[in-house]
Protein backbone atom coordinates (compact mmCIF):
# COMPACT_ATOMS: atom_id res chain seq x y z
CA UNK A 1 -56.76 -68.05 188.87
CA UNK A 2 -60.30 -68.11 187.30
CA UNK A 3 -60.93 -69.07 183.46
CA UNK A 4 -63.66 -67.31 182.47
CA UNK A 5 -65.85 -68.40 179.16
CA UNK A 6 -68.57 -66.22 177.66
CA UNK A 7 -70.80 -66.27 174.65
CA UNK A 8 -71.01 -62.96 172.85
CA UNK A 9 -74.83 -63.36 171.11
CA UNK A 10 -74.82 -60.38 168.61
CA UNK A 11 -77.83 -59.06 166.60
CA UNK A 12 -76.93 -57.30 163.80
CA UNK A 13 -80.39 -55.57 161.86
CA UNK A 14 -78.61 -53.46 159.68
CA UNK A 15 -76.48 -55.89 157.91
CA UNK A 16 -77.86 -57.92 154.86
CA UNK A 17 -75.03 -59.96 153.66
CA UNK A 18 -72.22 -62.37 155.30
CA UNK A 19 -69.61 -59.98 154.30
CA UNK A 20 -70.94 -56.80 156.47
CA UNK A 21 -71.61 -58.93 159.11
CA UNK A 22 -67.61 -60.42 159.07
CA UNK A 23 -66.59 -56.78 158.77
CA UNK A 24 -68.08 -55.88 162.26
CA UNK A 25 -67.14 -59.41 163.72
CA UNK A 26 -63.71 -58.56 162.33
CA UNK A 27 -63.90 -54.99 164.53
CA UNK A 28 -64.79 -56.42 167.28
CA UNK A 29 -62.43 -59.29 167.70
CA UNK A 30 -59.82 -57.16 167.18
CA UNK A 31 -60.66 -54.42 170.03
CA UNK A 32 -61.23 -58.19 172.17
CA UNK A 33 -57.82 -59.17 171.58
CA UNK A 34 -56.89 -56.50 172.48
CA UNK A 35 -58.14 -56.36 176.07
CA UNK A 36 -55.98 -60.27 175.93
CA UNK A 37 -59.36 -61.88 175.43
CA UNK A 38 -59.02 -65.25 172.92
CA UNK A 39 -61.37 -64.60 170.52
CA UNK A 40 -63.40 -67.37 168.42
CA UNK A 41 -66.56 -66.32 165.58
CA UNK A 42 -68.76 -69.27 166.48
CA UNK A 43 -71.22 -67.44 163.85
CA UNK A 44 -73.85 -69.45 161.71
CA UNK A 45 -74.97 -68.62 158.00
CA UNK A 46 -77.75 -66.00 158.66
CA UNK A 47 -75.96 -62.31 158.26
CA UNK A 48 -78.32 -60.63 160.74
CA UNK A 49 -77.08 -62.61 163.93
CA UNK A 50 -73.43 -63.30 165.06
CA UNK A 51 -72.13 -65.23 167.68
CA UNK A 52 -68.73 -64.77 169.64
CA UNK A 53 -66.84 -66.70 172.03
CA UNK A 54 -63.83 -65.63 174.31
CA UNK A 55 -62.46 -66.73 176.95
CA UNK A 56 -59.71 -64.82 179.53
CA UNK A 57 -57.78 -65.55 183.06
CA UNK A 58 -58.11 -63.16 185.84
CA UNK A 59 -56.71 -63.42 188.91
CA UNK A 60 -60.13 -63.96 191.02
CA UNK A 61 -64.24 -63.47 190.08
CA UNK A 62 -64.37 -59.71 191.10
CA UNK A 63 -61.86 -59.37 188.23
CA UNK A 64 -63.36 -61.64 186.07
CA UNK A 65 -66.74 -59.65 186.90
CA UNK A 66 -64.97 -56.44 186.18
CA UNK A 67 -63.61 -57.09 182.86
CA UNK A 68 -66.88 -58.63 181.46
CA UNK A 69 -68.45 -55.01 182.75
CA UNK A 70 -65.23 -53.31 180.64
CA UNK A 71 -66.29 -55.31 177.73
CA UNK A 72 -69.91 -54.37 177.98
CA UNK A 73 -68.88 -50.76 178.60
CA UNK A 74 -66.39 -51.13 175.38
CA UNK A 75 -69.66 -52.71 172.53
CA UNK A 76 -72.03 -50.07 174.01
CA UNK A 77 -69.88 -47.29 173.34
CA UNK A 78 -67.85 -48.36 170.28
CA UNK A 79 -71.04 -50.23 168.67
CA UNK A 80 -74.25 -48.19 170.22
CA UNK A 81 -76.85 -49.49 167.03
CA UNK A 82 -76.21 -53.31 168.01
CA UNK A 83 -77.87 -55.45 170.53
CA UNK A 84 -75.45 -57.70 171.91
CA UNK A 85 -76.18 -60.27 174.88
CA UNK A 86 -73.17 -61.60 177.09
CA UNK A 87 -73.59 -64.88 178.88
CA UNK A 88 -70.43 -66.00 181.15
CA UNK A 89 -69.21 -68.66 183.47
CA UNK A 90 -66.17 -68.18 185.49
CA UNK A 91 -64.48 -71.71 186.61
């Protein structure tokens, strides 16, 4: 089994106050969960720049490797006007 940890870093220019910026974290943790990702807002107090951790088991690195590309593939298409930048580790 690998644990996998990543840090979602999520900039968010079109958003001016905290409660646009929890509606979008709110989007996107839910569309996490449901790809059985634990989902955490690890966010600070400026509303133009979010920050997400999760954290999933796969049954080896190609996997793990594989579902961080599905997640990519999942923001680009279901969020295309923000930048977000994934940083993982697999143990």
């Amino acid at each position: 089994m690998t644990l996998t940890y990543a840090t979602l870093t999520i900039d968010l220019p079109y958003v001016s106050s905290k409660k646009g910026r929890r509606a979008v974290l709110n989007s996107i943790k839910e569309r996490l969960s449901a790809m059985n990702c634990s989902v955490m807002d690890i966010s600070g107090e400026y509303p133009k720049e979010a920050q997400i951790a999760i954290s999933f088991l796969s049954p080896d690195e190609q996997s793990a490797r594989q579902k961080i590309e599905k997640i990519e593939t999942m923001l680009a298409s279901r969020f295309p006007d923000i930048e977000v930048v994934i940083d993982y580790e697999s143990l």
